[in-house]
C-alpha atoms as a PDB file:
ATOM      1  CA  UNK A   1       0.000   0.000   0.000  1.00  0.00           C
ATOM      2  CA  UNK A   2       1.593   3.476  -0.977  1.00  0.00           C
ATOM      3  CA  UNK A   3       2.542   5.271   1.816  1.00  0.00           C
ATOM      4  CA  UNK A   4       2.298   9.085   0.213  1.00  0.00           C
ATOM      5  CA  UNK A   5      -0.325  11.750  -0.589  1.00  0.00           C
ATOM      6  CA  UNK A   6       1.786  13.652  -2.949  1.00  0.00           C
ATOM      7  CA  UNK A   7       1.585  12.779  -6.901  1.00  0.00           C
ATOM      8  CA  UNK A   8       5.214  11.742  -7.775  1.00  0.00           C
ATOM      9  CA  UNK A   9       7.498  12.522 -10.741  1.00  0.00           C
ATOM     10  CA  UNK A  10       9.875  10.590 -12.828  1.00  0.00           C
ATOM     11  CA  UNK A  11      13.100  12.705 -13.010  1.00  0.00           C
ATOM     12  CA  UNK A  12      16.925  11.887 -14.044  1.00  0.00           C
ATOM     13  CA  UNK A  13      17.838  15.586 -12.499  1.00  0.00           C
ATOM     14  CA  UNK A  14      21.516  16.635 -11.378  1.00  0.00           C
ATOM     15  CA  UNK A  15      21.945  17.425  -7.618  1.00  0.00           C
ATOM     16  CA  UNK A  16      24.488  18.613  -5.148  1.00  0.00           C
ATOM     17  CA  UNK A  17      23.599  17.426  -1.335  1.00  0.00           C
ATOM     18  CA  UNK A  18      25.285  18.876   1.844  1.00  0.00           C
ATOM     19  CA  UNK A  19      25.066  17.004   5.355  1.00  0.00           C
ATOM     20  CA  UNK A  20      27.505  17.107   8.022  1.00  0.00           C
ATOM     21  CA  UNK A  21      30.175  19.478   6.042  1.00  0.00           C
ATOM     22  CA  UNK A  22      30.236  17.132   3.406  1.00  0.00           C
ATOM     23  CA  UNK A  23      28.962  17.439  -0.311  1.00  0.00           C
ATOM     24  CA  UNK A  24      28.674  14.961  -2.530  1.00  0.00           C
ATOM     25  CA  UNK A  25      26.431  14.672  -6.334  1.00  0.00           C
ATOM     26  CA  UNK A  26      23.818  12.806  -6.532  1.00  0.00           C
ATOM     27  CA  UNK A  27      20.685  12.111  -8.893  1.00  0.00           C
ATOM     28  CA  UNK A  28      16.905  12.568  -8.175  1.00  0.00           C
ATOM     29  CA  UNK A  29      15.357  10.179  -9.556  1.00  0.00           C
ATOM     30  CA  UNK A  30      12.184  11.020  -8.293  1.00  0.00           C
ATOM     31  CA  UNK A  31       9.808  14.516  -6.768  1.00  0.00           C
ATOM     32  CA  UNK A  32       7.079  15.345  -5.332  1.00  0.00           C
ATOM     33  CA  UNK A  33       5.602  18.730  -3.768  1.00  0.00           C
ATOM     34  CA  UNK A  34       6.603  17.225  -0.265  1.00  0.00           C
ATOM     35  CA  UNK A  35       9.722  14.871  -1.221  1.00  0.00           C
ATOM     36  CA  UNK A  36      12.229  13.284  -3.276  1.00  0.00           C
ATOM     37  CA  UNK A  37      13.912  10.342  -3.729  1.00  0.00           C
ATOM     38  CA  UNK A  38      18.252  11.270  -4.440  1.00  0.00           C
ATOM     39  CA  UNK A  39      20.308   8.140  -5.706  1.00  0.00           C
ATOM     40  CA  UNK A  40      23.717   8.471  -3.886  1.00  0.00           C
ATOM     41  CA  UNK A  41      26.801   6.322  -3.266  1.00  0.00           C
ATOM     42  CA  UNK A  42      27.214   8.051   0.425  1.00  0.00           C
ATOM     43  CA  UNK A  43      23.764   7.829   2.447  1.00  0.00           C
ATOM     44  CA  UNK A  44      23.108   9.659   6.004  1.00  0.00           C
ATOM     45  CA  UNK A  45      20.932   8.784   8.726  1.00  0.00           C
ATOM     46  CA  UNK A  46      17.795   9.242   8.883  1.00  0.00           C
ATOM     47  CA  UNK A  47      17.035  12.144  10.683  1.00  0.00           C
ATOM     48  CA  UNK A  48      19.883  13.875   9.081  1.00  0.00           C
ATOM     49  CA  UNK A  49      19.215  17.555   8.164  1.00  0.00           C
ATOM     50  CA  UNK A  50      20.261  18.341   4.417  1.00  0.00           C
ATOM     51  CA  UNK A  51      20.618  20.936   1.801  1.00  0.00           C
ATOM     52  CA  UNK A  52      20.473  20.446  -1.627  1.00  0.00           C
ATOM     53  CA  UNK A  53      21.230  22.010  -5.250  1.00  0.00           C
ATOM     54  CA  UNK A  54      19.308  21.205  -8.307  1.00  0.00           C
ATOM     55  CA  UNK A  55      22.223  21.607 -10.888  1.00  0.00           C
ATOM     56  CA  UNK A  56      21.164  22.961 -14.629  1.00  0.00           C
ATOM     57  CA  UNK A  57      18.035  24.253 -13.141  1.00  0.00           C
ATOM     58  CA  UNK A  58      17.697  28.154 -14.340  1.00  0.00           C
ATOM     59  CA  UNK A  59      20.341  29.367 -11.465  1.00  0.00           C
ATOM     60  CA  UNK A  60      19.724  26.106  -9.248  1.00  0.00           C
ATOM     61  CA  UNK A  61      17.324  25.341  -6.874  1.00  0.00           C
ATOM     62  CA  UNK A  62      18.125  25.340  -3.212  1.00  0.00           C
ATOM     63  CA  UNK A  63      16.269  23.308  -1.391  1.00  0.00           C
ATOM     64  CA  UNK A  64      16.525  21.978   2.512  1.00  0.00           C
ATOM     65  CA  UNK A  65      15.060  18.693   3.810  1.00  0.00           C
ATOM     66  CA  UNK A  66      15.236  15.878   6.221  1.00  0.00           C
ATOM     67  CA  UNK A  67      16.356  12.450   5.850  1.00  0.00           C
ATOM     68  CA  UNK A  68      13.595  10.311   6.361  1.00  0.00           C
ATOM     69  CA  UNK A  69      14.751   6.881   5.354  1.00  0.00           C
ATOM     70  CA  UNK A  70      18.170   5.705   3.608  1.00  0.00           C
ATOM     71  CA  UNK A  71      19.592   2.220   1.960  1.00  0.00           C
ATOM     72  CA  UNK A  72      23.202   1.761   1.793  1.00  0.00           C
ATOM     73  CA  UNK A  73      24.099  -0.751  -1.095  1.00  0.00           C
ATOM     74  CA  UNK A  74      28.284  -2.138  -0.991  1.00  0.00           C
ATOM     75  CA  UNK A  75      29.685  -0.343  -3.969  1.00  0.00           C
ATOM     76  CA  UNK A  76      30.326  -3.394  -5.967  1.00  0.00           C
ATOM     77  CA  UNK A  77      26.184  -3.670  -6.394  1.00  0.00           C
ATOM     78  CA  UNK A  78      26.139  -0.153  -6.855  1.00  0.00           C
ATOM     79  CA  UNK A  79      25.118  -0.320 -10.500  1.00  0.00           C
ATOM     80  CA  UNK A  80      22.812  -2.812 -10.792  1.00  0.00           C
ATOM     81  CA  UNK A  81      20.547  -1.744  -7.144  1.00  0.00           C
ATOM     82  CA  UNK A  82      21.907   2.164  -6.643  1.00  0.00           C
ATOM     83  CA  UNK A  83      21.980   3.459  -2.639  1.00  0.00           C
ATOM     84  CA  UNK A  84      19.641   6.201  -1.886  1.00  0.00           C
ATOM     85  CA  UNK A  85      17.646   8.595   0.456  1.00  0.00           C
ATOM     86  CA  UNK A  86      14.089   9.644   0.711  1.00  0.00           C
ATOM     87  CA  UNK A  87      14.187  13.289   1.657  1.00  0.00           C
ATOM     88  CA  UNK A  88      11.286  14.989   3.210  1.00  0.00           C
ATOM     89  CA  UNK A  89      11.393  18.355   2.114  1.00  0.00           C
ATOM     90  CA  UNK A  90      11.144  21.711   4.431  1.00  0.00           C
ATOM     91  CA  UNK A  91      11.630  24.441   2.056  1.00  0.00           C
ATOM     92  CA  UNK A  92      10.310  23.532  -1.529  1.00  0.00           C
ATOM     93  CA  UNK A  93       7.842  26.412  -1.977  1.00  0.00           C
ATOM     94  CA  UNK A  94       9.771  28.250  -4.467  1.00  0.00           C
ATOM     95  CA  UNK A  95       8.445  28.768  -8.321  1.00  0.00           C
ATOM     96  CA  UNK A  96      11.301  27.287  -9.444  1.00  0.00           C
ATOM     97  CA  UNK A  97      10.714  23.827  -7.690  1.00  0.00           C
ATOM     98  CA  UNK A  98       7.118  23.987  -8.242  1.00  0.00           C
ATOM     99  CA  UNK A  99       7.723  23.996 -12.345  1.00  0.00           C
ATOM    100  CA  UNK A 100       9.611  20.689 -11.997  1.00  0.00           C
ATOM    101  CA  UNK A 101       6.601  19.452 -10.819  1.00  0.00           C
ATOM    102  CA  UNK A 102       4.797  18.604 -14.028  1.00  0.00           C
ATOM    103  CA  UNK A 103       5.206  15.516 -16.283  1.00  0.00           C
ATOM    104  CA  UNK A 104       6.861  17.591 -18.928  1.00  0.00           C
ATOM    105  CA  UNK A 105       9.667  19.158 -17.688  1.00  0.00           C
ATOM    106  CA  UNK A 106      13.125  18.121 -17.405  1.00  0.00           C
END
C-alpha cells in the first residue's frame, strides 16, 4: 500500500547534497511537492538535516530537507541496485521547484 499523498514525478535531475560538512552529487530520480527520492553512493541517517542544489536548473534550486529513510548498497552492487535517500522536504515552496513538478519538464 503506498505510503504518500503527494503525486510523484519521474526525473533523471543533477543534484548537489550537503550534510555534516560534506557534499557529494547525486541524482533525483524522483519529486514530489513534499519529497524526493536522491540516488547516492554516500547515504546519512535518517534524521539527518540536508541541503540540496538542483544543478542545470535556471540558477539552481536550493532546497533543505530531512532524511527520512536511507539504503546503503556495498559499492560493488552499486550499479545494478543504486543506494539512496528519501528526503522529506522543508523548504520547496519556491516557483522554481514547483515547475519541476509537471510531467513535462526536465
Amino acid at each position: 500500500m503506498e505510503r504518500r499523498d503527494a503525486r510523484r514525478f519521474e526525473k533523471r535531475l543533477l543534484a548537489r547534497i550537503w550534510c555534516r560538512g560534506k557534499s557529494s552529487l547525486t541524482f533525483i530520480r524522483n519529486l514530489s511537492a513534499t519529497g524526493l527520492f536522491v540516488i547516492a553512493h554516500e547515504v546519512f541517517p535518517t534524521g539527518s538535516l540536508i541541503r540540496i542544489e538542483i544543478d542545470g536548473w535556471l540558477s539552481g534550486v536550493r532546497l533543505k530537507g530531512r532524511v527520512v529513510w536511507s539504503r546503503r548498497i556495498p559499492p560493488h552492487l552499486f550499479p545494478a541496485f543504486g543506494g539512496g535517500m528519501g528526503i522529506r522536504l522543508i523548504e520547496a515552496g519556491t516557483p522554481d521547484y514547483r515547475t519541476l513538478l509537471t510531467p513535462n519538464s526536465h
